[in-house]
Protein backbone atom coordinates (compact mmCIF):
# COMPACT_ATOMS: atom_id res chain seq x y z
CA UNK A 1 -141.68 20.61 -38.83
CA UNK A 2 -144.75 18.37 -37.80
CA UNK A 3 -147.43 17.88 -39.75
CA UNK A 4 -149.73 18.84 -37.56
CA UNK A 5 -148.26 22.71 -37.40
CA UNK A 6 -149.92 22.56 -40.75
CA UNK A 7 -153.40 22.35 -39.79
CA UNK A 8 -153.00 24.49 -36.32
CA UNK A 9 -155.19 27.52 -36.97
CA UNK A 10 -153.17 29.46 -35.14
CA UNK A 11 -149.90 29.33 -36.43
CA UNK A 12 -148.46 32.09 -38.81
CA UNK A 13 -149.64 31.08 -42.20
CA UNK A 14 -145.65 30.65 -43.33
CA UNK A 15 -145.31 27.99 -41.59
CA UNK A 16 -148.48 26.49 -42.35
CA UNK A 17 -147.47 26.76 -46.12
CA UNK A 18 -143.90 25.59 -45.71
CA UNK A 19 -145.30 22.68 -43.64
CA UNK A 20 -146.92 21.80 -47.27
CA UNK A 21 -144.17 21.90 -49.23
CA UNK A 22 -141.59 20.67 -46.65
CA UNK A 23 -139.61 17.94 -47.93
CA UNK A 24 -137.46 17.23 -50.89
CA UNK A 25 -139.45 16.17 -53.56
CA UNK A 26 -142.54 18.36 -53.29
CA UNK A 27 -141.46 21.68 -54.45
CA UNK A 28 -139.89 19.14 -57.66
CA UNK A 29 -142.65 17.45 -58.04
CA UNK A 30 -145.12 21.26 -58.24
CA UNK A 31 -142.54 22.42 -60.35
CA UNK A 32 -142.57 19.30 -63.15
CA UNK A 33 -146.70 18.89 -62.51
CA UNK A 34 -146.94 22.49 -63.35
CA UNK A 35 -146.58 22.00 -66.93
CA UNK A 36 -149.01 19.34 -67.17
CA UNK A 37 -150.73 15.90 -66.19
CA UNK A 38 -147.54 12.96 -65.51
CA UNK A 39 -147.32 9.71 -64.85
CA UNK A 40 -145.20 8.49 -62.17
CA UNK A 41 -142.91 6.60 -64.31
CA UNK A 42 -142.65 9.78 -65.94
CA UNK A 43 -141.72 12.02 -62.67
CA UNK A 44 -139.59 8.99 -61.86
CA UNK A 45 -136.96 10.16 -65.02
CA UNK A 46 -137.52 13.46 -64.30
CA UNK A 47 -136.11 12.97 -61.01
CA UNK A 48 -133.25 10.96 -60.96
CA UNK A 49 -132.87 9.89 -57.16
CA UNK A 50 -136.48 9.81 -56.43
CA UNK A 51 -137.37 6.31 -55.51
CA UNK A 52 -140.60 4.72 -56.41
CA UNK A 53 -141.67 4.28 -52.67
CA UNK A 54 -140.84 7.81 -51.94
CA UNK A 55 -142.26 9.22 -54.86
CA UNK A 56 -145.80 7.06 -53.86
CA UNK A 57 -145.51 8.48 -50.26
CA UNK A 58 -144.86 12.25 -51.47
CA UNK A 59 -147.53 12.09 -53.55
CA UNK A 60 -150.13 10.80 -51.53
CA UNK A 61 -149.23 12.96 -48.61
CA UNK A 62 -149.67 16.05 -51.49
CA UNK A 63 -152.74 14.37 -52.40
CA UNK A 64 -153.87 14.28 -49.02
CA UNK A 65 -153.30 18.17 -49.16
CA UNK A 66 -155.03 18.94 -51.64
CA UNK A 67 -152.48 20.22 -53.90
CA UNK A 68 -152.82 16.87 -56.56
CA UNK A 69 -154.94 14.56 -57.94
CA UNK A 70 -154.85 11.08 -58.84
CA UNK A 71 -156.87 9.90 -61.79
CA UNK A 72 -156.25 5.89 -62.23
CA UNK A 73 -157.88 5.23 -66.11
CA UNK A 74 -159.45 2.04 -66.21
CA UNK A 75 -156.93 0.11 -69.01
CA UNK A 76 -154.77 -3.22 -68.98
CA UNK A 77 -152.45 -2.04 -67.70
CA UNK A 78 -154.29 0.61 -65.28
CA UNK A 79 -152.64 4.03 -66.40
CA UNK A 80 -152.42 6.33 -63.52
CA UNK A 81 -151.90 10.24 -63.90
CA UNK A 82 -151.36 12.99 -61.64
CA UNK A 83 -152.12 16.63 -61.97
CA UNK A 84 -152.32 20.04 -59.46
CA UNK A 85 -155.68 20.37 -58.68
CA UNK A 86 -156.73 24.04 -58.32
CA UNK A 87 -155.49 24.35 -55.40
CA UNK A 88 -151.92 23.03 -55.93
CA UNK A 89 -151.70 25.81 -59.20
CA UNK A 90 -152.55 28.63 -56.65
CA UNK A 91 -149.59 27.07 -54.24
CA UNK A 92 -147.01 26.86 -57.50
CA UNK A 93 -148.17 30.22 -58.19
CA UNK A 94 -147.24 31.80 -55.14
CA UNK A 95 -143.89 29.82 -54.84
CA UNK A 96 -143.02 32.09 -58.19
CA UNK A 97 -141.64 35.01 -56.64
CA UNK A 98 -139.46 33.01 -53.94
CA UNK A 99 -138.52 31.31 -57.18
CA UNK A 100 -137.16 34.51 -59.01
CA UNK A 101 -135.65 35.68 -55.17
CA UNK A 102 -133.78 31.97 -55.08
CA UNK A 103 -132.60 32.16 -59.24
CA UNK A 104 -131.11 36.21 -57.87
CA UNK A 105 -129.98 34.50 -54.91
CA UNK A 106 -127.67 31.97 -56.91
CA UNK A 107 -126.64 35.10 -59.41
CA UNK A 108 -124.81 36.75 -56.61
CA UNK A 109 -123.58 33.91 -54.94
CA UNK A 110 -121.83 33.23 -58.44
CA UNK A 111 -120.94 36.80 -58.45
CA UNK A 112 -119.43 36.73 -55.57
CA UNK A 113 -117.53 33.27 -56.08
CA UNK A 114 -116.01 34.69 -59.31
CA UNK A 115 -114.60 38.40 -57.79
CA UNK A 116 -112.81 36.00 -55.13
């Protein structure tokens, strides 16, 4: 899906929110940033897989959304932190219920594995 789907007013608003989210580390990263402030060595071990150049790109690009915010502290070394900004709660909030549907999802897909 292009980006730019995202900001088309006259799309159905799906799309524009999956357009958000689209990728594979975002709905991760809403998820982990959803208990609290981290720092990106932190989501780093959090996410094994997620590479530091991919995890700098996803979270700018979710910056650039609106959904997080970087606060850089002014220490030796500089100490960088992100968190969901307002926004970004209200997102992870509404991705709740298509959280429960997927965790039902994977019940009866289980189910259904073990009566075969």
């Amino acid at each position: 899906m292009t980006r730019s789907r995202a900001e088309d007013p006259d799309v159905c608003g799906v799309t524009a929110a999956i357009a958000v989210i689209d990728g594979k580390w975002k709905t991760a990263l809403l998820w982990l940033l959803e208990s609290g402030p981290r720092r990106p060595g932190q989501l780093r071990r959090e996410l094994p897989g997620l590479s530091e150049k991919v995890l700098t790109a996803t979270l700018r690009e979710m910056a650039g959304d609106g959904l997080v915010e970087r606060e850089v502290h002014d220490v030796l070394p500089l100490k960088t932190v992100y968190s969901l900004t307002p926004f970004g709660r209200e997102l992870s909030e509404a991705l709740a219920p298509l959280s429960d549907w997927g965790h039902r999802r994977l019940e009866v897909l289980a189910e259904a594995r073990r009566s075969s």
